[in-house]
C-alpha atoms as a PDB file:
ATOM      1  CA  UNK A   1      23.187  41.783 -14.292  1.00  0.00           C
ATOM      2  CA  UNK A   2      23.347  38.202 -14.294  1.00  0.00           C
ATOM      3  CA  UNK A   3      23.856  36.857 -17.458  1.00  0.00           C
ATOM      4  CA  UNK A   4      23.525  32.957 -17.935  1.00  0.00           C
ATOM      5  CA  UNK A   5      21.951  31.735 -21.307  1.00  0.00           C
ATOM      6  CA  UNK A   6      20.331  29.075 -19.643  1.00  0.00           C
ATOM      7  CA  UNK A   7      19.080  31.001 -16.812  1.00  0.00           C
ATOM      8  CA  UNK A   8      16.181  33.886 -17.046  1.00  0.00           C
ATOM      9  CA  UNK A   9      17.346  36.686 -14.637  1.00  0.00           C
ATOM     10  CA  UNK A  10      15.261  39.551 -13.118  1.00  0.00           C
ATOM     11  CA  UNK A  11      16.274  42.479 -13.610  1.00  0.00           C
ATOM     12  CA  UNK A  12      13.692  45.150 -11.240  1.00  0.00           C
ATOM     13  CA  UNK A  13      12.376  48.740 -11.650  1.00  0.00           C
ATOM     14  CA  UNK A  14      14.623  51.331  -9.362  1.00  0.00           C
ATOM     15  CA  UNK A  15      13.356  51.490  -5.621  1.00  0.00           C
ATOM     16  CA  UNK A  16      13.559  55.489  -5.904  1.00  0.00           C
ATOM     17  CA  UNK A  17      14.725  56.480  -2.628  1.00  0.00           C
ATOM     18  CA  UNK A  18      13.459  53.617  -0.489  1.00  0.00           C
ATOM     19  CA  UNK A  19      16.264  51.626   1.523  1.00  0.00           C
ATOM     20  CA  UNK A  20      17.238  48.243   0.763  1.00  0.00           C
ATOM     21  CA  UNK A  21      18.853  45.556   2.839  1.00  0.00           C
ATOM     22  CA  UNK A  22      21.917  44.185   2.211  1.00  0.00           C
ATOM     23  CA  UNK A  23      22.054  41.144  -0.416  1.00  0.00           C
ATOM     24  CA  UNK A  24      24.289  37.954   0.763  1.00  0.00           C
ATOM     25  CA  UNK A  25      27.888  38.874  -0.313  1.00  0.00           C
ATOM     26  CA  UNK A  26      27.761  36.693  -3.884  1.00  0.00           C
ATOM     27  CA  UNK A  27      29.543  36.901  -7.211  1.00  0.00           C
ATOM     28  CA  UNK A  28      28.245  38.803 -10.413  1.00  0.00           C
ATOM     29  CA  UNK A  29      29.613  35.395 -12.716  1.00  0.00           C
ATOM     30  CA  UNK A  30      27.004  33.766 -14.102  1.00  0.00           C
ATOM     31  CA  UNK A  31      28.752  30.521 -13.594  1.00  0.00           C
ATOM     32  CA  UNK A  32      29.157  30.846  -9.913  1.00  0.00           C
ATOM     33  CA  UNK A  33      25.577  31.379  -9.630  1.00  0.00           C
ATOM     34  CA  UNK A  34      24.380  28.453 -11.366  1.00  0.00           C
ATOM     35  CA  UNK A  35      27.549  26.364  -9.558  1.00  0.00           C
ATOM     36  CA  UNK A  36      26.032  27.585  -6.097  1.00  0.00           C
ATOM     37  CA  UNK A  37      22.470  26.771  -7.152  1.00  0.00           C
ATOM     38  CA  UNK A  38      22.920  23.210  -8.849  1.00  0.00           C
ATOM     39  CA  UNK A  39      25.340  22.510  -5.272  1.00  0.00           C
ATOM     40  CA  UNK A  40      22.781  22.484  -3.134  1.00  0.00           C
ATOM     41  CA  UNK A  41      20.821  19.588  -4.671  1.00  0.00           C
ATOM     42  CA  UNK A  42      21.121  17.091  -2.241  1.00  0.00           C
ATOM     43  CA  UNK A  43      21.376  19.538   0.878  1.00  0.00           C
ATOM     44  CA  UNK A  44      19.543  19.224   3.809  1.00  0.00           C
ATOM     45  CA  UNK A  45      16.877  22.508   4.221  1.00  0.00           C
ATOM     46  CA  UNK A  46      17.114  23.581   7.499  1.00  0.00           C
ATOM     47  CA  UNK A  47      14.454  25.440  10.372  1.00  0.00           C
ATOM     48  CA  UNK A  48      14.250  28.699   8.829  1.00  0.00           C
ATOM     49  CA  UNK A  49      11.502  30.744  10.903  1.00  0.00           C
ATOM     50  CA  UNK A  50       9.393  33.092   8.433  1.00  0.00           C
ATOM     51  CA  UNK A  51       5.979  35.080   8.297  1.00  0.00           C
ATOM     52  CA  UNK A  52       3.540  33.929   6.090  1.00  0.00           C
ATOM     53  CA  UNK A  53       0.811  36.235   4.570  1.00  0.00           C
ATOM     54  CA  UNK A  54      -1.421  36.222   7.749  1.00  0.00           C
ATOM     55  CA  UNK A  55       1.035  37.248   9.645  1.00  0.00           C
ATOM     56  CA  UNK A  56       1.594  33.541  11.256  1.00  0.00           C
ATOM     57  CA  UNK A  57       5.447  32.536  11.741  1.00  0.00           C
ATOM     58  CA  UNK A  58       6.002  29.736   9.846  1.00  0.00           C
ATOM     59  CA  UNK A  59       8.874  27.375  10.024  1.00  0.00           C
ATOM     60  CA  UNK A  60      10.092  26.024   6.546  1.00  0.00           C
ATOM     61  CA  UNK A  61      10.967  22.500   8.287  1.00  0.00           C
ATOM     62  CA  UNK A  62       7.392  22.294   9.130  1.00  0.00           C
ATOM     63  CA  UNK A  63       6.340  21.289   5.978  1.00  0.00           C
ATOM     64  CA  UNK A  64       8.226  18.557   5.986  1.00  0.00           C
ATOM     65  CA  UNK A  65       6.451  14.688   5.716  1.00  0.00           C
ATOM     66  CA  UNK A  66       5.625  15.981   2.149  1.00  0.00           C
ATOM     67  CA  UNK A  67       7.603  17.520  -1.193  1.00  0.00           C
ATOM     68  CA  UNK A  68       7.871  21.421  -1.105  1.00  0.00           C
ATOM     69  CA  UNK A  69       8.707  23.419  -4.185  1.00  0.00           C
ATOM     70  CA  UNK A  70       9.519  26.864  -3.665  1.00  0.00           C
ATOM     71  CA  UNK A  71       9.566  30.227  -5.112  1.00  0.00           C
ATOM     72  CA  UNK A  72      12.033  33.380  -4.691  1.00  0.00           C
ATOM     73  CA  UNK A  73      10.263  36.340  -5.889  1.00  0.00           C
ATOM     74  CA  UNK A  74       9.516  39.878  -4.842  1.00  0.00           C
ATOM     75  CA  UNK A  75       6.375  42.038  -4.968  1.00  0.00           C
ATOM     76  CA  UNK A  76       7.972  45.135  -6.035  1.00  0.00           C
ATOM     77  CA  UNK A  77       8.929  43.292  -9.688  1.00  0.00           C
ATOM     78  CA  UNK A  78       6.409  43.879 -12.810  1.00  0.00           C
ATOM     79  CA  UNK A  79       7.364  41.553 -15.426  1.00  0.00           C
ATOM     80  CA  UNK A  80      10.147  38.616 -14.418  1.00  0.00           C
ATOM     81  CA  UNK A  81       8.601  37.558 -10.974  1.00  0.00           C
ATOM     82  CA  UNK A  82       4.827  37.064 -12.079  1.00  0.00           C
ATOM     83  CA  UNK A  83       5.608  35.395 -15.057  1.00  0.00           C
ATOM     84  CA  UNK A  84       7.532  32.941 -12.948  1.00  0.00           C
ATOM     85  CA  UNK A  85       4.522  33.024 -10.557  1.00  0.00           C
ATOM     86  CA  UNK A  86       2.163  31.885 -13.443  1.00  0.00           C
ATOM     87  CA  UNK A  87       4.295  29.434 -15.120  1.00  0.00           C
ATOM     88  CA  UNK A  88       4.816  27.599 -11.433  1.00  0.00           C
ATOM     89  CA  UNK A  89       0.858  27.866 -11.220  1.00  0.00           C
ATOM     90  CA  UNK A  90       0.110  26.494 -14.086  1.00  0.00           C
ATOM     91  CA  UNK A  91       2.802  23.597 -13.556  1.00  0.00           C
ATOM     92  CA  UNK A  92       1.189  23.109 -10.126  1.00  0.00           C
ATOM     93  CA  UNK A  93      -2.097  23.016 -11.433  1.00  0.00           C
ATOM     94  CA  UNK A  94      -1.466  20.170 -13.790  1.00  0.00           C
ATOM     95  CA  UNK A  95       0.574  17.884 -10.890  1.00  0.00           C
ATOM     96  CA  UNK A  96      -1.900  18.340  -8.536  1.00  0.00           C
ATOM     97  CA  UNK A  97      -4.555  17.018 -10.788  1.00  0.00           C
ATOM     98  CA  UNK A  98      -2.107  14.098 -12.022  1.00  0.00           C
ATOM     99  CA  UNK A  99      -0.870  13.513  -8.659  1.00  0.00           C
ATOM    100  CA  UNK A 100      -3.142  14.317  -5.847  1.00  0.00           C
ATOM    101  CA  UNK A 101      -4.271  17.758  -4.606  1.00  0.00           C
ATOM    102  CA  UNK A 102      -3.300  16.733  -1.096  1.00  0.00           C
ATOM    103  CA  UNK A 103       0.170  15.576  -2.837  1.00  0.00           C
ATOM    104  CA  UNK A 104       2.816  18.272  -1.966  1.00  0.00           C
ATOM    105  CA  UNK A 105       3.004  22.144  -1.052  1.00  0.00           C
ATOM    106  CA  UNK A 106       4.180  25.237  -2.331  1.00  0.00           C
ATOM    107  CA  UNK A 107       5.489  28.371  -1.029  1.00  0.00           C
ATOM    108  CA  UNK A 108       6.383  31.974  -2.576  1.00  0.00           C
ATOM    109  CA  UNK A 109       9.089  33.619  -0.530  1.00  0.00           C
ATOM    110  CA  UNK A 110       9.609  37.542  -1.034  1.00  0.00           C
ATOM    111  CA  UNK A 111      13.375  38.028  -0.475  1.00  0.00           C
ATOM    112  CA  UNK A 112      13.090  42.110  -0.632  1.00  0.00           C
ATOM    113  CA  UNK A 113      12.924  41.977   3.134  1.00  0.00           C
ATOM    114  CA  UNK A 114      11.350  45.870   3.091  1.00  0.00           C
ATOM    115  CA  UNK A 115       8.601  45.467   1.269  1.00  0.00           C
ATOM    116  CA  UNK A 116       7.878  41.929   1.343  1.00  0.00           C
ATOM    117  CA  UNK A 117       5.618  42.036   4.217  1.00  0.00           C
ATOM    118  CA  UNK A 118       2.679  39.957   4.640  1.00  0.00           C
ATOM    119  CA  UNK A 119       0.508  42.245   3.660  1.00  0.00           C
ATOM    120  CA  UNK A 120       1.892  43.007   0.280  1.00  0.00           C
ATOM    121  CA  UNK A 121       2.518  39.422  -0.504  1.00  0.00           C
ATOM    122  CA  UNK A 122      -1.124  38.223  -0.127  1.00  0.00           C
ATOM    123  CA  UNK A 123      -1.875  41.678  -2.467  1.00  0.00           C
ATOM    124  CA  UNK A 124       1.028  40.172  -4.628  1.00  0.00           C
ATOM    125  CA  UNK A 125      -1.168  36.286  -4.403  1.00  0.00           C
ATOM    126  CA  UNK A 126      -4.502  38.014  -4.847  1.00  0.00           C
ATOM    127  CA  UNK A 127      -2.995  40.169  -8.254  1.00  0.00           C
ATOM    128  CA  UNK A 128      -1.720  36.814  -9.571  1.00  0.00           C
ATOM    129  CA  UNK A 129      -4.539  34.358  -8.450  1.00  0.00           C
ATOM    130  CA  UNK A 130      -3.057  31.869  -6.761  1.00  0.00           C
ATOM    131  CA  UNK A 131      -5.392  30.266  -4.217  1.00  0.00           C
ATOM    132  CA  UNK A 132      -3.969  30.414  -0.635  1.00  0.00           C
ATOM    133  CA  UNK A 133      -4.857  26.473  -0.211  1.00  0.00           C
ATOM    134  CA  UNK A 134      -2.118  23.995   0.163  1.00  0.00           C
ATOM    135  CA  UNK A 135       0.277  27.896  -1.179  1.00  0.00           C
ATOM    136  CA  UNK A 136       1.948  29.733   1.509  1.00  0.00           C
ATOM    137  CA  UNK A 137       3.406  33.200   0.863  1.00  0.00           C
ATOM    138  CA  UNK A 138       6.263  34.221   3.408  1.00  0.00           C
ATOM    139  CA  UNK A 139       8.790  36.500   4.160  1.00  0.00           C
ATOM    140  CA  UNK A 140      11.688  37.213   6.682  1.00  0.00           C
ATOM    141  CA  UNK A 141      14.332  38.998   8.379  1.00  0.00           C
ATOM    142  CA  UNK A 142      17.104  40.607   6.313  1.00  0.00           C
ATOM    143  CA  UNK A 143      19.392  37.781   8.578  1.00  0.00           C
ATOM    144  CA  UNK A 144      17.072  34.801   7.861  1.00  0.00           C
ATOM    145  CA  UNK A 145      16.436  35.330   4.210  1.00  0.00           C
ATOM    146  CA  UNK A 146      20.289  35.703   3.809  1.00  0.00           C
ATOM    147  CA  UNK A 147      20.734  32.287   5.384  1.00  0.00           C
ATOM    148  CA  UNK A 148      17.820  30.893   3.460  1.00  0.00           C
ATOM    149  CA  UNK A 149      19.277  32.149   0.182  1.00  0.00           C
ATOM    150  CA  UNK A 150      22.500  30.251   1.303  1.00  0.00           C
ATOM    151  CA  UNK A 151      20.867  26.998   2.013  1.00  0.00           C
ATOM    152  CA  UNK A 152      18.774  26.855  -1.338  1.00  0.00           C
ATOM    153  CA  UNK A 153      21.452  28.096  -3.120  1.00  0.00           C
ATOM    154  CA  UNK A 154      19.216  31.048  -4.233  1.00  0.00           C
ATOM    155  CA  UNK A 155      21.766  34.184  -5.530  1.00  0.00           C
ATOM    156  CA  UNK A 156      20.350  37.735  -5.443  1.00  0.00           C
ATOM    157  CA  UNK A 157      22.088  41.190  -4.766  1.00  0.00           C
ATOM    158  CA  UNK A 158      20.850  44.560  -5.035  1.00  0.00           C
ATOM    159  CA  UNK A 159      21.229  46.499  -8.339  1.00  0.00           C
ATOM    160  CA  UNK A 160      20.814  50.156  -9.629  1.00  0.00           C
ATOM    161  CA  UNK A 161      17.966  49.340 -10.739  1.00  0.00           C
ATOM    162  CA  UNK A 162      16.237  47.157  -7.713  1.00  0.00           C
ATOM    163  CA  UNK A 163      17.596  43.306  -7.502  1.00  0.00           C
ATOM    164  CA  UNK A 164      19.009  41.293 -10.326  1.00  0.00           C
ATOM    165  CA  UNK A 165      18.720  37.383  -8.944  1.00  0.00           C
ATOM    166  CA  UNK A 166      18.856  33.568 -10.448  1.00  0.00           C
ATOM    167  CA  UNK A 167      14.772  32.407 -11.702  1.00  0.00           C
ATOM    168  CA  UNK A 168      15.132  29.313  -9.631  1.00  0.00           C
ATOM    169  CA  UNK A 169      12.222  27.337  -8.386  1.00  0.00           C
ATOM    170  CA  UNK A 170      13.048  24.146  -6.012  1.00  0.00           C
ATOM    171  CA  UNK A 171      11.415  21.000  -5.427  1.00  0.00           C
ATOM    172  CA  UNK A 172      12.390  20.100  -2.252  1.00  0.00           C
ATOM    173  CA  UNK A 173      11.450  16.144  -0.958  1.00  0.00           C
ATOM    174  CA  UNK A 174       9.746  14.833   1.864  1.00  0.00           C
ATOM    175  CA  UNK A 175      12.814  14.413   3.950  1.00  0.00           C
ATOM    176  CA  UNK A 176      13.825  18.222   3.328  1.00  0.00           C
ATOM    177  CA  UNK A 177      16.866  17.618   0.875  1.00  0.00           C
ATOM    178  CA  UNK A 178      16.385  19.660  -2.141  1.00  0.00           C
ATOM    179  CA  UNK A 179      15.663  17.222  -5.004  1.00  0.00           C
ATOM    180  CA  UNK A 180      15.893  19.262  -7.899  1.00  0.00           C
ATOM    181  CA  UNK A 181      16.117  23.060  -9.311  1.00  0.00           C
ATOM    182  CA  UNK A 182      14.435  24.287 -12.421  1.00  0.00           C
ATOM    183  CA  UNK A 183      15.305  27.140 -14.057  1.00  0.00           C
ATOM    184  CA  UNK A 184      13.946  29.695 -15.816  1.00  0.00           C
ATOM    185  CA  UNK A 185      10.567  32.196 -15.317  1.00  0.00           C
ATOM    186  CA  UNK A 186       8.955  30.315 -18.153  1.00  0.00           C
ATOM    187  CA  UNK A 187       9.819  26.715 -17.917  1.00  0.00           C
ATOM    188  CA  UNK A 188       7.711  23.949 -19.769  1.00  0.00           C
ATOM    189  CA  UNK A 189       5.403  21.771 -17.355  1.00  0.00           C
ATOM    190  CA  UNK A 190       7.496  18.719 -17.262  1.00  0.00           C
ATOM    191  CA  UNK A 191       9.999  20.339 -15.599  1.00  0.00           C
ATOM    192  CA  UNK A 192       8.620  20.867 -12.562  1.00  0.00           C
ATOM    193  CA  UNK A 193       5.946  18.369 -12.496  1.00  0.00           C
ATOM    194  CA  UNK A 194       8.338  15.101 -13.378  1.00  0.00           C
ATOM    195  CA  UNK A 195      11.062  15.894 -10.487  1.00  0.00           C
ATOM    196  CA  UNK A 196       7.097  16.152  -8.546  1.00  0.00           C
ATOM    197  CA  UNK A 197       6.507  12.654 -10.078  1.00  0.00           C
ATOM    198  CA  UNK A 198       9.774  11.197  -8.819  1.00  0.00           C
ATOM    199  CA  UNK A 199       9.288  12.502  -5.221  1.00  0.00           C
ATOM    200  CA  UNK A 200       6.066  11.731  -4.717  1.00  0.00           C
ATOM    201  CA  UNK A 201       5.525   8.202  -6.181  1.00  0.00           C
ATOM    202  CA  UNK A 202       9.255   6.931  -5.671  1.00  0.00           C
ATOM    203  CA  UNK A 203      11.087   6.214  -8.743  1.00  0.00           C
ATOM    204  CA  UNK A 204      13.350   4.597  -6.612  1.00  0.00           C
ATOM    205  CA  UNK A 205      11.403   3.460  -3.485  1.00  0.00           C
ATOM    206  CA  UNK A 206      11.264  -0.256  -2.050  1.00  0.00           C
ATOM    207  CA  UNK A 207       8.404  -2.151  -3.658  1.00  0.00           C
ATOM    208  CA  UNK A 208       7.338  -2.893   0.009  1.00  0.00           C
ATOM    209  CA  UNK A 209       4.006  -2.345   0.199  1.00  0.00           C
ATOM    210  CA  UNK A 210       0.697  -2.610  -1.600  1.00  0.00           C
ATOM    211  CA  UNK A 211       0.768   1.574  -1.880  1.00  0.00           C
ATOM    212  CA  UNK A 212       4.419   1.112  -2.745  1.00  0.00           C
ATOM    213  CA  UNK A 213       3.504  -1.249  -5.838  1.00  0.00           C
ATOM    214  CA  UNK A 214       0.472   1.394  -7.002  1.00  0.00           C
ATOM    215  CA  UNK A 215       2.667   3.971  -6.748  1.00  0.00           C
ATOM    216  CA  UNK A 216       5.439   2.167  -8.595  1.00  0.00           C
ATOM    217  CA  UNK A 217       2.450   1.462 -11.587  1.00  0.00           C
ATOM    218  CA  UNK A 218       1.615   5.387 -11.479  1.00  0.00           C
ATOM    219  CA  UNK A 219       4.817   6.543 -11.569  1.00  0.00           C
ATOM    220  CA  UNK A 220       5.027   4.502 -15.368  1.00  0.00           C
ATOM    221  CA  UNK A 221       1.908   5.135 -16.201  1.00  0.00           C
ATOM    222  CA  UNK A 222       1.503   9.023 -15.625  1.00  0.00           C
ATOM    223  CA  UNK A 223       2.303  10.741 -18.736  1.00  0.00           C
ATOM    224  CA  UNK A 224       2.578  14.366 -20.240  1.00  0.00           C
ATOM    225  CA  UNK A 225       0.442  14.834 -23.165  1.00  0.00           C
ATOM    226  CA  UNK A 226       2.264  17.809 -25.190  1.00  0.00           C
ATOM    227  CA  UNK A 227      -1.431  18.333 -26.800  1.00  0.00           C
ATOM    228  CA  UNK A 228      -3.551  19.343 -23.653  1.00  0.00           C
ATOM    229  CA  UNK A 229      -0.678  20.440 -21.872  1.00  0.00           C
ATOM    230  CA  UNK A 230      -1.491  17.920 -19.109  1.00  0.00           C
ATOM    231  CA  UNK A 231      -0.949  14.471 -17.480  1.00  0.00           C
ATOM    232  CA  UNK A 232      -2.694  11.369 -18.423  1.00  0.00           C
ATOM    233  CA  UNK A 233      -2.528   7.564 -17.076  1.00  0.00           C
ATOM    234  CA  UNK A 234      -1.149   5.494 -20.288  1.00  0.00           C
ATOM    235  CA  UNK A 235      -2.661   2.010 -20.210  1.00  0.00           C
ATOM    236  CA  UNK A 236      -0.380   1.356 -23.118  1.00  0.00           C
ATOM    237  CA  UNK A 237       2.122   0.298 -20.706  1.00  0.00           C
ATOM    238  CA  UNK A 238      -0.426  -2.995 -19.515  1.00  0.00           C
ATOM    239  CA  UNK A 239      -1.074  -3.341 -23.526  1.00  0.00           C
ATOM    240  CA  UNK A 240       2.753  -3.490 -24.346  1.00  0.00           C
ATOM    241  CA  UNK A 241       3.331  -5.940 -21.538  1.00  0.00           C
ATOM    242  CA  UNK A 242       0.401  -8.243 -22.231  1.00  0.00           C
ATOM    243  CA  UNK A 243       1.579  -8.334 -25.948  1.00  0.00           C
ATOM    244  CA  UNK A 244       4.976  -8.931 -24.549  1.00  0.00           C
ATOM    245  CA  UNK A 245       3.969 -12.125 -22.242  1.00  0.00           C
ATOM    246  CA  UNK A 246       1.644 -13.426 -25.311  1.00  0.00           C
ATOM    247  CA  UNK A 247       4.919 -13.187 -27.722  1.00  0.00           C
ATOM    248  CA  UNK A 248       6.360 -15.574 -25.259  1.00  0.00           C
ATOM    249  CA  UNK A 249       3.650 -18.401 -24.650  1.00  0.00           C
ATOM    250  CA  UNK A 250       3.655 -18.161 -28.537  1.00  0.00           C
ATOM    251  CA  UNK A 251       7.273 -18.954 -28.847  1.00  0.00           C
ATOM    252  CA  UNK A 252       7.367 -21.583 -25.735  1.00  0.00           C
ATOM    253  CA  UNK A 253       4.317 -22.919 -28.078  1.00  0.00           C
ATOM    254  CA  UNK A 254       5.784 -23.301 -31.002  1.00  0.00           C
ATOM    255  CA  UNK A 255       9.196 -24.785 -28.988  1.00  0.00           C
ATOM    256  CA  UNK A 256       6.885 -27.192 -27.030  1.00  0.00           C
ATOM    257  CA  UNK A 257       5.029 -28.830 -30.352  1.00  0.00           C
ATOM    258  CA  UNK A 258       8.438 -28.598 -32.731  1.00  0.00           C
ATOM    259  CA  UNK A 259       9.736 -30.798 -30.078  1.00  0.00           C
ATOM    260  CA  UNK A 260       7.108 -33.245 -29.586  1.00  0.00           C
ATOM    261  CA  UNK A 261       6.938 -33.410 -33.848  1.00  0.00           C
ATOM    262  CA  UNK A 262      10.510 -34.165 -33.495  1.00  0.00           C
ATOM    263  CA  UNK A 263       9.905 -36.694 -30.859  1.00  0.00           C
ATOM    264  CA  UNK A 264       7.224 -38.329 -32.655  1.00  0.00           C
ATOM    265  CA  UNK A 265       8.942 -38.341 -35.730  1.00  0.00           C
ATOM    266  CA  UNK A 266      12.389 -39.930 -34.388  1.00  0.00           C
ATOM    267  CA  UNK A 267      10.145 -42.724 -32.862  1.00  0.00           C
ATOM    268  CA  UNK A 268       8.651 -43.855 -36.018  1.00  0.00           C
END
């Protein structure tokens, strides 16, 4: 088993006498797994060719144009993977009504290649109700998921008792590069929902535009609320820089008419 503090990690009930496929050839060290995961921030996500739960293939670059956060999980798991599969609903729930519903996707991907199909993966959406809009469920190939795994910097292998793996869910941008990973199957809101915030609005975007300027306002004014455990728009920010500009005329007041009393006073 995996054991990083920081990290929750899965362990699954035994898959009896049911095959599995081979995990990608990884280290038990808990620092090599969070080493290989926190690497591939900044990587390009490649075309990865899946099956979502329709049975549609799916290619992961597709969704590119907006931000992508993603899920590892499997079906098979009772306790680790649905919490995870809550906590990123509930987190999803809250940026989408902060940021837009249209905003950014999300995928599930079942990485237990024999029993992920599609079928038990929309079973798996349906038992955790997650709506199926704008939330993709897919699986894949023993070969792809193993080169998927690489390229997110996802670690998994197969256990005695069913699959140990990093809880890892990635925000990926709309260029494909993976932005961020947040750890943990029961991570607070603003973990996922402020890396959201940063790729969607543009803390760092050219001020080019008239949507570039809104978003630029958003982005500052968008704040989490710890006490309803949502988002809000702050118009403190306007307050604290209208008190801020009125401080000023104030002093450049005060400056203006000490000098002409000054003036007036050397003159007589």
């Amino acid at each position: 088993m995996l054991r990083i503090t920081i990290l929750t990690v899965l362990v699954s009930l035994g898959l009896g006498g049911l095959s599995v496929q081979a995990a990608p050839t990884v280290s038990a060290n808990a620092e090599e797994a969070l080493k290989r995961s926190r690497a591939s921030e900044g990587q390009e996500v490649t075309s990865h060719l899946l099956t979502d739960q329709d049975g549609r293939p799916v290619d992961l670059s597709a969704f590119r144009g907006k931000p992508l956060v993603v899920s590892m999980v499997y079906t098979a798991c009772d306790h680790t993977c649905p919490v995870t599969t809550q906590t990123v609903a509930r987190s999803v729930a809250v940026a989408r009504k902060a940021l837009g519903d249209d905003s950014f996707n999300v995928v599930s991907i079942g990485f237990d290649t024999v029993r992920d199909t599609p079928a038990a993966l929309k079973v798996y959406a349906r038992q955790q109700g997650v709506s199926l809009d704008r939330w993709s469920f897919l699986s894949g190939s023993a070969e792809n998921m193993e080169k998927l795994a690489a390229n997110l910097g996802f670690t998994w292998f197969v256990s005695s008792r069913g699959f140990d793996h990093i809880a890892q869910t990635t925000v990926i941008d709309r260029e494909g590069r993976i932005y961020r990973q947040v750890y943990g199957e029961n991570f607070e809101v603003p973990q996922l929902v402020e890396p959201l915030k940063d790729v969607i609005l543009g803390r760092s975007a050219a001020l080019d535009s008239v949507e570039s300027i809104s978003n630029r306002i958003r982005f500052f004014c968008t704040v989490y609320d710890p006490s309803s455990d949502a988002y809000r728009f702050d118009y403190g920010i306007f307050l604290s820089i209208g008190s801020g500009f009125l401080a000023v005329l104030t002093i450049m007041w005060w400056m203006v008419r000490l000098w002409r009393e000054n003036r007036s006073s050397r003159r007589t």
